[in-house]
N, C-alpha and C. Protein backbone atom coordinates (compact mmCIF):
# COMPACT_ATOMS: atom_id res chain seq x y z
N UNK A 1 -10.41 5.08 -15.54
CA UNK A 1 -10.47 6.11 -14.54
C UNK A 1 -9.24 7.00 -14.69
N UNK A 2 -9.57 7.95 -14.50
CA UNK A 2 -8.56 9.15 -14.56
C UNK A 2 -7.98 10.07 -13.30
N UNK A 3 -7.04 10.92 -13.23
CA UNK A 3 -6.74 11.18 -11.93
C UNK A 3 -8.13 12.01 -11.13
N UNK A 4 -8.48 13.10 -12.57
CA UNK A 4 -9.90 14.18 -11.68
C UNK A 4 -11.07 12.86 -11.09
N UNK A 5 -11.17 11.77 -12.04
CA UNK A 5 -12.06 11.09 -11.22
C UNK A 5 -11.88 10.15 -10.06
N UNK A 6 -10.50 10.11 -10.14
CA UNK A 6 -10.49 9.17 -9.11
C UNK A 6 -10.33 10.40 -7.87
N UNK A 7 -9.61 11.71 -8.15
CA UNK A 7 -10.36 12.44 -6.85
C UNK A 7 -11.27 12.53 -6.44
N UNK A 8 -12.45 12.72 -7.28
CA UNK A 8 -13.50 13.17 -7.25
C UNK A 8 -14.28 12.07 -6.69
N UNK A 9 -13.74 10.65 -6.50
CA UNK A 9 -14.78 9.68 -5.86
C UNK A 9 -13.93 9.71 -4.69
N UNK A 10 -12.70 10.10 -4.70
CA UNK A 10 -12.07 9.76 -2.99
C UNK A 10 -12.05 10.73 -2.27
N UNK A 11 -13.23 10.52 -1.19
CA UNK A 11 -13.38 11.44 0.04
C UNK A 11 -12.50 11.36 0.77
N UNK A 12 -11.87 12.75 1.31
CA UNK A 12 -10.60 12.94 2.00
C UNK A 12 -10.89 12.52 3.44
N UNK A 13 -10.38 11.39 4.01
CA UNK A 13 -10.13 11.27 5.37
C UNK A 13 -9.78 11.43 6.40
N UNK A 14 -9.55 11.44 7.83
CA UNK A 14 -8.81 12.17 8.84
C UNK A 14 -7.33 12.36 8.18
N UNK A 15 -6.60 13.19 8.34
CA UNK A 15 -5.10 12.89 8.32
C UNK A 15 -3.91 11.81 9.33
N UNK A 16 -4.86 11.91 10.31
CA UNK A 16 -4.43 10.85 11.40
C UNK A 16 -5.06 9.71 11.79
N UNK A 17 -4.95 8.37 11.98
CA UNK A 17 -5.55 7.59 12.17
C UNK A 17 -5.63 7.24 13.62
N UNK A 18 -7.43 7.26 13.87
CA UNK A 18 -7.94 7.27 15.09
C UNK A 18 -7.14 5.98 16.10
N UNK A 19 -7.11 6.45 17.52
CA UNK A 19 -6.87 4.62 17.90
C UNK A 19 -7.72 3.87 17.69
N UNK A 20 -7.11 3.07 18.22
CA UNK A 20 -8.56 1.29 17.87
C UNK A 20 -7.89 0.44 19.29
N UNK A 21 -9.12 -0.13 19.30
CA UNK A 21 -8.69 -1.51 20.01
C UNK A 21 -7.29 -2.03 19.62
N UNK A 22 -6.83 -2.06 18.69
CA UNK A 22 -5.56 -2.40 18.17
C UNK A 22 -4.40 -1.76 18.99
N UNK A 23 -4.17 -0.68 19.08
CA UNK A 23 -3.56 0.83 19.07
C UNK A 23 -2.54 -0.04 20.08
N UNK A 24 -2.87 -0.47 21.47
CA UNK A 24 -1.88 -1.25 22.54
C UNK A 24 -1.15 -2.28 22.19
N UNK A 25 -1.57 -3.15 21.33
CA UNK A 25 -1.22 -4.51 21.38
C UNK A 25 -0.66 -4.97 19.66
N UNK A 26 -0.75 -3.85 19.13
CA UNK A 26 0.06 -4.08 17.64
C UNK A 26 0.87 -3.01 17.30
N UNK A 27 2.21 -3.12 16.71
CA UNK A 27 2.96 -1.86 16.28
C UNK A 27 1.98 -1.18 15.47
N UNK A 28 2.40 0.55 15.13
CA UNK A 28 1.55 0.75 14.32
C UNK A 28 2.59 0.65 13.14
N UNK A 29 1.87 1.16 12.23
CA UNK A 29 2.59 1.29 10.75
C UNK A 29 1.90 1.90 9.81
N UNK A 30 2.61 2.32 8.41
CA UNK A 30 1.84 3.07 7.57
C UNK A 30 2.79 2.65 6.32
N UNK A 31 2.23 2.96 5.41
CA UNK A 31 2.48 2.63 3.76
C UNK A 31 1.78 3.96 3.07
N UNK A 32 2.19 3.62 1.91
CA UNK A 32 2.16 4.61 0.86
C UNK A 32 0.88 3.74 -0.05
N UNK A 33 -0.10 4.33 -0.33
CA UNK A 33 -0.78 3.68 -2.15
C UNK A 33 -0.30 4.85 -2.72
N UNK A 34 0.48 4.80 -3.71
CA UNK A 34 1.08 5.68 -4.68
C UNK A 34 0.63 5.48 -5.80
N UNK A 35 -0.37 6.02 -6.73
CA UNK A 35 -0.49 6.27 -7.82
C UNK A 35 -0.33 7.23 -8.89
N UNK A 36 0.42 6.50 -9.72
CA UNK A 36 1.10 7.37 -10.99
C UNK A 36 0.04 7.40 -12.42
N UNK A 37 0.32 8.38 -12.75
CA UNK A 37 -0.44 8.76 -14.15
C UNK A 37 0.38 8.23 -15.44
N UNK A 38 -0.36 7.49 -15.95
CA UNK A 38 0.96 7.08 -17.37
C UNK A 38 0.29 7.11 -18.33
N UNK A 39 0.40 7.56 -19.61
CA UNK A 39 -0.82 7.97 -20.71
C UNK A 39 -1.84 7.65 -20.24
N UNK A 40 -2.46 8.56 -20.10
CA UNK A 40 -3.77 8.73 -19.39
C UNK A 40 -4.32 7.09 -18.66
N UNK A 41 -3.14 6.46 -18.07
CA UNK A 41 -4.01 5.38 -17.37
C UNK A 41 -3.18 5.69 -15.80
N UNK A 42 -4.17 5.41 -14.89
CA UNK A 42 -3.76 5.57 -13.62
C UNK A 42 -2.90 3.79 -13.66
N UNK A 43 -1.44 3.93 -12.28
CA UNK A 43 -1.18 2.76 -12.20
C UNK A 43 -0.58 3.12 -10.84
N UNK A 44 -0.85 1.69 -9.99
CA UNK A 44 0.22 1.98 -8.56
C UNK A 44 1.12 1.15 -8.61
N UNK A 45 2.28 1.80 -7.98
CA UNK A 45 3.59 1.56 -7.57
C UNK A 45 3.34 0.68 -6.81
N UNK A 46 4.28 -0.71 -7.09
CA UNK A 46 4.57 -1.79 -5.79
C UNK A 46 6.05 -1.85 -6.05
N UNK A 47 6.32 -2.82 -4.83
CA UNK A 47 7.47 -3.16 -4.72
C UNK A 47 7.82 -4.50 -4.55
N UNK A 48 9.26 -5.35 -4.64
CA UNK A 48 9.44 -6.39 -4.47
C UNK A 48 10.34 -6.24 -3.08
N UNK A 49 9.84 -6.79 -2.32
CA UNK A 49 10.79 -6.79 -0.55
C UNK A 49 12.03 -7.34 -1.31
N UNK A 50 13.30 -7.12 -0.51
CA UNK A 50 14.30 -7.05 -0.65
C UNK A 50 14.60 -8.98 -0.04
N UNK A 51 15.42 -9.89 -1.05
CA UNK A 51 14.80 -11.34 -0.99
C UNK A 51 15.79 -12.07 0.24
N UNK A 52 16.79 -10.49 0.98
CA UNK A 52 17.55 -11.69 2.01
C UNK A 52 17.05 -11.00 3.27
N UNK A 53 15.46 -10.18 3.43
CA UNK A 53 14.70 -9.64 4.87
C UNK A 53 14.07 -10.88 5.54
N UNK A 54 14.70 -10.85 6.96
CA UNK A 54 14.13 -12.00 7.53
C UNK A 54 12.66 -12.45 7.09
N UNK A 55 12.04 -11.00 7.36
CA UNK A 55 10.36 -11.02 7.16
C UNK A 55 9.86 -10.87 5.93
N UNK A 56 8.83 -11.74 5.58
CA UNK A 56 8.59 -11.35 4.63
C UNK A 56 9.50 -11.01 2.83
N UNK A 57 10.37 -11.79 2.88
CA UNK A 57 10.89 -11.53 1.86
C UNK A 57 10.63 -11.92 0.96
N UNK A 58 11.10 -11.32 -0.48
CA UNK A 58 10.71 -11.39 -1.77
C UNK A 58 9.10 -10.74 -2.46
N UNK A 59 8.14 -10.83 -1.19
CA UNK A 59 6.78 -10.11 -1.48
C UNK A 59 6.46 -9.22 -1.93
N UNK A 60 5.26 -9.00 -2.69
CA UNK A 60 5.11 -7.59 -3.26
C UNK A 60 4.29 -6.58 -2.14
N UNK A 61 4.67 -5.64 -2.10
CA UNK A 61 4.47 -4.61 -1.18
C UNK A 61 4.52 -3.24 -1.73
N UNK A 62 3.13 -2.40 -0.36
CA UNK A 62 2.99 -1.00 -1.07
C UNK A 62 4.68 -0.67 -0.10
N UNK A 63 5.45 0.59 -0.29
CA UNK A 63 6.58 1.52 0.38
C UNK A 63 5.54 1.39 1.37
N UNK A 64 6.72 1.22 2.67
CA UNK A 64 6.25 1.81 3.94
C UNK A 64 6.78 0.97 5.10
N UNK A 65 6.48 1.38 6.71
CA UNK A 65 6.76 0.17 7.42
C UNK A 65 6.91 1.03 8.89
N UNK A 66 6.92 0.55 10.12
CA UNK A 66 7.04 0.96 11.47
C UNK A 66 7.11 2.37 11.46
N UNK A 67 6.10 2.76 12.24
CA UNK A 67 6.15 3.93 12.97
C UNK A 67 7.02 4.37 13.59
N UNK A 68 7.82 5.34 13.64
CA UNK A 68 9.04 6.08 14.43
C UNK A 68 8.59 6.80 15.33
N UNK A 69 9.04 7.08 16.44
CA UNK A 69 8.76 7.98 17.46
C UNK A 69 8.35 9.50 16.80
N UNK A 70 10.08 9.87 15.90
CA UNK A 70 10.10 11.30 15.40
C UNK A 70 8.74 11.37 14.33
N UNK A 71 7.77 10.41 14.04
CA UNK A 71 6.96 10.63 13.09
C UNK A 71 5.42 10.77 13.62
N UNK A 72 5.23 12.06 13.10
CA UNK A 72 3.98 12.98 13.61
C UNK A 72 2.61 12.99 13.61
N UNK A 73 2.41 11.42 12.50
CA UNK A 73 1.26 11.27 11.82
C UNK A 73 1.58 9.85 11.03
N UNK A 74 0.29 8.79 10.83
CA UNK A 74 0.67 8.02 9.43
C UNK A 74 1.18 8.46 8.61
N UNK A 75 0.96 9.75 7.65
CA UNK A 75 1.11 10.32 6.57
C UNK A 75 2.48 10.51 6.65
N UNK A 76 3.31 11.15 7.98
CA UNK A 76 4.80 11.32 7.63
C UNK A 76 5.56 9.50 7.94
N UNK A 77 5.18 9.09 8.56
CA UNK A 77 5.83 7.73 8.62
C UNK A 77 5.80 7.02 7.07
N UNK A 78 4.48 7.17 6.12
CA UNK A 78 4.47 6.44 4.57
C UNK A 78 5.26 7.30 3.53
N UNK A 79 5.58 8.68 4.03
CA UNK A 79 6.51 9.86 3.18
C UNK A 79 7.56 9.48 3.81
N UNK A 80 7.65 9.26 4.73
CA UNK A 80 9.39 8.98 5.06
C UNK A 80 9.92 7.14 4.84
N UNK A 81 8.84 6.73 4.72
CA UNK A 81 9.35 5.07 4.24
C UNK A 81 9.50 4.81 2.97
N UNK A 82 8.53 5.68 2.43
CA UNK A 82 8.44 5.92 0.71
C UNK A 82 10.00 6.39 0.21
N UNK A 83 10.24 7.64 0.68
CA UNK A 83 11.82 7.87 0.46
C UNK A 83 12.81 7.02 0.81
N UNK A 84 12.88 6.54 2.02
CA UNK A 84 13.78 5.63 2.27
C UNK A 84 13.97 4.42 1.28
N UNK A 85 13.09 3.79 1.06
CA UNK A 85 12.76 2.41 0.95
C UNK A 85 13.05 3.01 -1.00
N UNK A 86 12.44 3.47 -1.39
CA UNK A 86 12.51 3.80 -2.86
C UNK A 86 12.98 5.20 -3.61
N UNK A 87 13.26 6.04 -2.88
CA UNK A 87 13.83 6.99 -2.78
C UNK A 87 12.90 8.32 -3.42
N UNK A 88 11.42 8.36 -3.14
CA UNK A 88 10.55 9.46 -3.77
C UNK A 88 10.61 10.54 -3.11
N UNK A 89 10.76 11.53 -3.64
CA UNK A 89 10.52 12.65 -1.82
C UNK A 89 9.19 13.22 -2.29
N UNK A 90 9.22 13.79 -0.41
CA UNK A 90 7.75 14.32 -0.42
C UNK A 90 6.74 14.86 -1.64
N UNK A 91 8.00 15.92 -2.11
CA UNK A 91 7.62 17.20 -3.17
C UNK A 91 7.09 16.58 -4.28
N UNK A 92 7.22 14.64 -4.51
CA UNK A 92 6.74 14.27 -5.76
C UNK A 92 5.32 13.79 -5.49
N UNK A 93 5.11 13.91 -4.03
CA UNK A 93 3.66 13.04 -3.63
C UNK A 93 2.53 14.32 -3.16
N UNK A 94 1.56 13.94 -3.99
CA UNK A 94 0.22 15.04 -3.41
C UNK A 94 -0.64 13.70 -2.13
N UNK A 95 -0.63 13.86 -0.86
CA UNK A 95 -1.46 12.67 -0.03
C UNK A 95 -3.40 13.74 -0.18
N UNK A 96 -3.78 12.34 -0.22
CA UNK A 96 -5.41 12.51 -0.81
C UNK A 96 -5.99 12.56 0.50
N UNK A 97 -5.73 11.39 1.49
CA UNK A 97 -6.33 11.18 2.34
C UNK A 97 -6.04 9.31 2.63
N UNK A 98 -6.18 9.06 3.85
CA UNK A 98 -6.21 7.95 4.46
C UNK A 98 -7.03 7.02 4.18
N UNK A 99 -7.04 5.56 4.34
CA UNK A 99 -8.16 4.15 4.50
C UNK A 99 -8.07 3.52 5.72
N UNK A 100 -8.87 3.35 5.73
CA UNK A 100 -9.30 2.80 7.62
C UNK A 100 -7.90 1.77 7.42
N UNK A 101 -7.64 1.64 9.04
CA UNK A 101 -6.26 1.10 9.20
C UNK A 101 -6.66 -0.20 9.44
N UNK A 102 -5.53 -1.34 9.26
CA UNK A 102 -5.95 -2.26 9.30
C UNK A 102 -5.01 -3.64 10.27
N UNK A 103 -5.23 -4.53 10.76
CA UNK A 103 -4.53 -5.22 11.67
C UNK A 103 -3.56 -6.55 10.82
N UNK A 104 -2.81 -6.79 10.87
CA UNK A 104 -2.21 -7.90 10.37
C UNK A 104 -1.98 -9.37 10.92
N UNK A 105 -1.41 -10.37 10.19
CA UNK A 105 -1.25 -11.37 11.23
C UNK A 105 0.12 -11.46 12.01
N UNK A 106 0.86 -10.17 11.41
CA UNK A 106 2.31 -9.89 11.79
C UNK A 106 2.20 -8.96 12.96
N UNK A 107 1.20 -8.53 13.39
CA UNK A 107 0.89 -8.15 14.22
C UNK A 107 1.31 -6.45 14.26
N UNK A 108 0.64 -6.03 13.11
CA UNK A 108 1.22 -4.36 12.35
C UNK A 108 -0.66 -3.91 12.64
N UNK A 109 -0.54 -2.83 12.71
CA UNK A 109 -1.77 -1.72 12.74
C UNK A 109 -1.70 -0.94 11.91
N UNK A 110 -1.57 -1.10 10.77
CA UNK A 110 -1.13 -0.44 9.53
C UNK A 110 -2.49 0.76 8.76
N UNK A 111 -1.77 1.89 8.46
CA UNK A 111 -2.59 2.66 8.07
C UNK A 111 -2.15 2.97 6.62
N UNK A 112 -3.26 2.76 5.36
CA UNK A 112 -2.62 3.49 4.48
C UNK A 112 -3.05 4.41 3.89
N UNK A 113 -2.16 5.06 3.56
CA UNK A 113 -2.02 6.86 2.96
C UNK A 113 -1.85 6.65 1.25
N UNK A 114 -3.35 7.13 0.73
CA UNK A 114 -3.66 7.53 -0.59
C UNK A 114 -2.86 8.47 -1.32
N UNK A 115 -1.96 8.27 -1.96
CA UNK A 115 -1.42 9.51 -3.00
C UNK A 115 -1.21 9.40 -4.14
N UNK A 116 -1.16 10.85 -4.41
CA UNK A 116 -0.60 10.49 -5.85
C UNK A 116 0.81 10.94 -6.28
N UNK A 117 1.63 10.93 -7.41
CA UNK A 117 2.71 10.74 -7.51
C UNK A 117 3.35 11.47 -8.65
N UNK A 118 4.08 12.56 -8.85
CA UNK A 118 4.50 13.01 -9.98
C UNK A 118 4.44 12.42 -11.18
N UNK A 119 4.28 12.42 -12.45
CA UNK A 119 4.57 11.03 -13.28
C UNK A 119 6.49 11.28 -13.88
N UNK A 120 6.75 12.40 -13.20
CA UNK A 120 8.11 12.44 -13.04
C UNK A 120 9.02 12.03 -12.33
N UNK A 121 8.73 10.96 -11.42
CA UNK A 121 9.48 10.99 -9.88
C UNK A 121 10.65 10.03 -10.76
N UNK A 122 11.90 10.02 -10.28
CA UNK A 122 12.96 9.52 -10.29
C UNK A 122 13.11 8.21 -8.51
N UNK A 123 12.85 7.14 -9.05
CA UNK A 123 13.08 6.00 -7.94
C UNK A 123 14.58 5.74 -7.84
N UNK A 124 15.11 5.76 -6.57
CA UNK A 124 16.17 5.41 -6.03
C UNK A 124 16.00 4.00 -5.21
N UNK A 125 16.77 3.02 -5.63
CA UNK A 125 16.02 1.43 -4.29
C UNK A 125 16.63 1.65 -3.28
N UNK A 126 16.76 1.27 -2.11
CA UNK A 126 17.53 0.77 -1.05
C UNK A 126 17.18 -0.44 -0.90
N UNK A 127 18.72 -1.33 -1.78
CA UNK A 127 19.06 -2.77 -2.07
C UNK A 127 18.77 -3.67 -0.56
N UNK A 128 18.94 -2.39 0.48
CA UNK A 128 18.76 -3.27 2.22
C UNK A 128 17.07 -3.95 2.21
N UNK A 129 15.91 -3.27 1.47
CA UNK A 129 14.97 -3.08 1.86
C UNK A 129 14.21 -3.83 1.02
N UNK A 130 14.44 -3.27 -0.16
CA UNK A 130 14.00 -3.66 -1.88
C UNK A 130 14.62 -3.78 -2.76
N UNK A 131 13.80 -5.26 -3.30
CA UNK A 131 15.06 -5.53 -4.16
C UNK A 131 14.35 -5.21 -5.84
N UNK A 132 13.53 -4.66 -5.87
CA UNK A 132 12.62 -3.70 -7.21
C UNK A 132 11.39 -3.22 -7.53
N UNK A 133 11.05 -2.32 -8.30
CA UNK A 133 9.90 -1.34 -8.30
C UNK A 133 9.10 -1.38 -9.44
N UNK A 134 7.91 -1.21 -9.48
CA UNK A 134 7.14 -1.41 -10.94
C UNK A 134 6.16 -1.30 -10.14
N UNK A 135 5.19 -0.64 -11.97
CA UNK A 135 3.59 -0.54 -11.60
C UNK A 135 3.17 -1.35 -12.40
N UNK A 136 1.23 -1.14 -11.96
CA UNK A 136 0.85 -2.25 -12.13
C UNK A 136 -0.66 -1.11 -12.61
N UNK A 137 -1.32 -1.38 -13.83
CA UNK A 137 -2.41 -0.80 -13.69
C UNK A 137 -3.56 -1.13 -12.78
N UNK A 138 -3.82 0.30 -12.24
CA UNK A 138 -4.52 0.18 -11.31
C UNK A 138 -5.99 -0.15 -11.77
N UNK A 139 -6.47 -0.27 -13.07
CA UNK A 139 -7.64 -0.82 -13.42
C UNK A 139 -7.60 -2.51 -13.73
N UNK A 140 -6.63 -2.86 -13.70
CA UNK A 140 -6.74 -4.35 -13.07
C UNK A 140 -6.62 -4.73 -11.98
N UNK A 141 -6.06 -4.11 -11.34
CA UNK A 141 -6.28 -4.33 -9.44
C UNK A 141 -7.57 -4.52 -9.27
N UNK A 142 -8.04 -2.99 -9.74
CA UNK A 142 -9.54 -2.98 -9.41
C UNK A 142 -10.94 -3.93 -9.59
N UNK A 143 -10.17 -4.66 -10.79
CA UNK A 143 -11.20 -5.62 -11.60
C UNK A 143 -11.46 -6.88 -10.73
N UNK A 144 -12.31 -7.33 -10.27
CA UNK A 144 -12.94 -7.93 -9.26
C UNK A 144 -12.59 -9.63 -9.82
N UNK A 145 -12.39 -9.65 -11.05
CA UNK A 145 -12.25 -10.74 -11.70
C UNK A 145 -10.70 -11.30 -12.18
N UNK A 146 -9.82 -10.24 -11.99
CA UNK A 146 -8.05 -10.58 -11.16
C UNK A 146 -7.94 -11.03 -9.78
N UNK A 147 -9.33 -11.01 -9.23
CA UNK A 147 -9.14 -11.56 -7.52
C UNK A 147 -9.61 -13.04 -7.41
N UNK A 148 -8.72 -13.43 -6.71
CA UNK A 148 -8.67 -15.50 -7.02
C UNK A 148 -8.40 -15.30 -5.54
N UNK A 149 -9.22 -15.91 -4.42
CA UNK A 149 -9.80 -16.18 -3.41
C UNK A 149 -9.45 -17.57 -3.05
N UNK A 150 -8.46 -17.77 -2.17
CA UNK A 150 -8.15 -19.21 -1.50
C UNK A 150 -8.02 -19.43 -0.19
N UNK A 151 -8.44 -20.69 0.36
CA UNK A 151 -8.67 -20.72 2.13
C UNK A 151 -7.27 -20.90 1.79
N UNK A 152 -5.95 -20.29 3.06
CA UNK A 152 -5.26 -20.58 3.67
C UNK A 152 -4.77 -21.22 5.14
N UNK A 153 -4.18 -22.51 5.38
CA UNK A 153 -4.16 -23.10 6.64
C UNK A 153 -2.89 -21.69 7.21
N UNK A 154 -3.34 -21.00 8.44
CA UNK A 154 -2.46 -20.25 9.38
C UNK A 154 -2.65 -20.59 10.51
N UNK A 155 -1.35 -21.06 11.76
CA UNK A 155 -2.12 -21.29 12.62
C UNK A 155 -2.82 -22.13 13.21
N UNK A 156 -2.95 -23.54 12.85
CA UNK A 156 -4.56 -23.90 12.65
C UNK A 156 -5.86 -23.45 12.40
N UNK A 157 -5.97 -22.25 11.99
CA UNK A 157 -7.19 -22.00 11.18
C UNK A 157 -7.12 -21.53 9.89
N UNK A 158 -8.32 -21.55 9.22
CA UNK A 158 -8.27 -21.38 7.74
C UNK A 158 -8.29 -19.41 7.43
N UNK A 159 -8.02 -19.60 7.01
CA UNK A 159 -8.26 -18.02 6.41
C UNK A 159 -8.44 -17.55 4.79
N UNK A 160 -9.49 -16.91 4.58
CA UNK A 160 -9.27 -16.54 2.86
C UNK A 160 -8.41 -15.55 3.04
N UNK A 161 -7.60 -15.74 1.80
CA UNK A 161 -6.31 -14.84 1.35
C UNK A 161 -6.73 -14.88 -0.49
N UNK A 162 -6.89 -13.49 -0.55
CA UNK A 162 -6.79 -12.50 -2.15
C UNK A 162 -5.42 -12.58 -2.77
N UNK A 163 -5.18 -13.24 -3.71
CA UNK A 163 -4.37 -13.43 -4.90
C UNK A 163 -4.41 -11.74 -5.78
N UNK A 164 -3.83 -11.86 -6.49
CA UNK A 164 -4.00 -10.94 -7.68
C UNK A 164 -2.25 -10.90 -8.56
N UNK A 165 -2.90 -12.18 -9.38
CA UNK A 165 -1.69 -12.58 -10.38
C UNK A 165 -1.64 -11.43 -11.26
N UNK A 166 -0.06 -10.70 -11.17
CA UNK A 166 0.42 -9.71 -12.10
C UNK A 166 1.32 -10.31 -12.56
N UNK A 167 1.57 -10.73 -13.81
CA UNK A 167 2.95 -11.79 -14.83
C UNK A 167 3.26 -11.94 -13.46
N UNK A 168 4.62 -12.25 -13.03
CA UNK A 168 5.85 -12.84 -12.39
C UNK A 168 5.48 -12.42 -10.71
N UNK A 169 4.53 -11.44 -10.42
CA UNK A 169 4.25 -10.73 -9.55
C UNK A 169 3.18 -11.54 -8.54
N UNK A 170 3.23 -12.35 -8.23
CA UNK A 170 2.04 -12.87 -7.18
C UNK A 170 1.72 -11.42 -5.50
N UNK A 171 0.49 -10.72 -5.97
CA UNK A 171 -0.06 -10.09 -5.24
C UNK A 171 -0.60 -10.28 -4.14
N UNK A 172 -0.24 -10.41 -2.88
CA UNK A 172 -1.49 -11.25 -1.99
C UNK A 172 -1.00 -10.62 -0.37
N UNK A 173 -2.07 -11.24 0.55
CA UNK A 173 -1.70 -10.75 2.11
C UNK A 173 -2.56 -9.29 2.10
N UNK A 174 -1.40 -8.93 3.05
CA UNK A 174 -2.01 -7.40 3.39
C UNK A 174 -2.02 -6.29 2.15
N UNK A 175 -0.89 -6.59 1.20
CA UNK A 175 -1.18 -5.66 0.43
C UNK A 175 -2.53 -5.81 -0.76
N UNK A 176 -2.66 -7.35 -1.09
CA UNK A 176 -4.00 -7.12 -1.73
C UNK A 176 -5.13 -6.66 -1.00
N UNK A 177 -5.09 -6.92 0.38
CA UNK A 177 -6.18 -6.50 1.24
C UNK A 177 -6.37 -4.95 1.30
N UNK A 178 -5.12 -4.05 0.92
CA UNK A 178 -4.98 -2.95 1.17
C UNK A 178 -5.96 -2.39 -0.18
N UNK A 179 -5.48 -3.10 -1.48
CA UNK A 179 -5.93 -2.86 -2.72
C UNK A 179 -7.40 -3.07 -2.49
N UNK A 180 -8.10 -3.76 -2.43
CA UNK A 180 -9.51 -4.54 -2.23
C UNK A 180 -9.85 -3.19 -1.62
N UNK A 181 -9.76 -3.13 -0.13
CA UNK A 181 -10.09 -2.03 0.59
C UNK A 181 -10.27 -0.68 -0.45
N UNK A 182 -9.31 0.08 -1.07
CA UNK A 182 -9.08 0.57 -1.99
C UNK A 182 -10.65 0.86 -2.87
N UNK A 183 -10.33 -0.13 -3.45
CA UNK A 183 -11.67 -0.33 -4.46
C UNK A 183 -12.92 -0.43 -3.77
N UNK A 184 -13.13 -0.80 -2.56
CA UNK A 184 -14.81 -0.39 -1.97
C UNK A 184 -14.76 0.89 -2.01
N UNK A 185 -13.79 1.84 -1.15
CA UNK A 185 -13.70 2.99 -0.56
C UNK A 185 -14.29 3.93 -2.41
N UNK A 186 -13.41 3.95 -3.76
CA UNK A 186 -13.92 4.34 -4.41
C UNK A 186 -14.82 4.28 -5.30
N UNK A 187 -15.60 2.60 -4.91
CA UNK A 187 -16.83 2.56 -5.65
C UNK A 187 -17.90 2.89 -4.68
N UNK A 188 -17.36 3.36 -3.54
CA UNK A 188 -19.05 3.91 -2.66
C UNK A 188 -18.94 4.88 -2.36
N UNK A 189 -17.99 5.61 -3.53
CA UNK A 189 -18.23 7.42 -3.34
C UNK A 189 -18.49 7.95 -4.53
């Protein structure tokens, strides 16, 4: 897949994400899917959480995180976490459009924002946040047969949780869920 086609299957979404039942009772939040062009293969940007964050540390993750008051929209909360967190600015990101938002067990209402990405951008880390950056082709994300499916005990209840082994990179949680999501949205357009 290429960038014209992967526009061309992704229908542009609200710019803002509607409330939900969620909207009261979970922070919201937003992330970045950032995809970069690299000889002609599309790939998205993840990250490794920074390994001394209370939450969640060491995980692979899309840029992004809590909604700010001063932020006007999902779209500026995943442009302004994106910079922070890895240092991209706006001017390197074209946003496509949104994916239905989604609830966590961390108790996030997370929306994420489709873009794409200069294949020039210069990454800056913030060592507070992340502790490193790399892509991953996005035609193995996509491949239905990198997804390894296991009940997890949370809680006392079971839950399936999506794997997606990249070398050293164990993919999983919300951000494979984000990816998965991802791949319906552009195989049913």
């Amino acid at each position: 897949m290429d960038i014209n086609s992967l526009t061309s299957r992704f229908v542009l979404s609200p710019l803002s994400a509607p409330k939900s039942k969620f909207s009261n009772f979970f922070t919201p939040a937003a992330v970045l899917f950032p995809i970069v062009e690299r000889d002609q293969q599309l790939n998205l940007i993840l990250t490794r959480r920074a390994s001394h964050l209370r939450h969640h540390s060491g995980q692979i993750a899309l840029p992004g995180g809590k909604t700010e008051e001063s932020d006007s929209s999902s779209i500026a909360t995943a442009l302004r976490e994106t910079h922070e967190e890895i240092g991209i600015p706006a001017d390197k990101i074209t946003v496509l459009g949104t994916l239905p938002s989604r609830a966590t067990i961390s108790r996030y209402y997370v929306t994420p924002v489709v873009a794409l990405i200069d294949s020039d951008y210069q990454s800056k880390i913030d060592p507070n946040e992340v502790d490193e950056i790399f892509e991953v082709p996005l035609s193995f994300l996509l491949d239905d047969d990198n997804h390894i499916i296991e009940k997890s005990l949370f809680k006392g209840k079971y839950r399936e949780v999506t794997f997606m082994p990249w070398g050293k990179y164990p993919i999983w949680g919300t951000t494979a869920a984000i990816i998965k999501d991802f791949s319906k949205h552009i195989r049913a357009n």
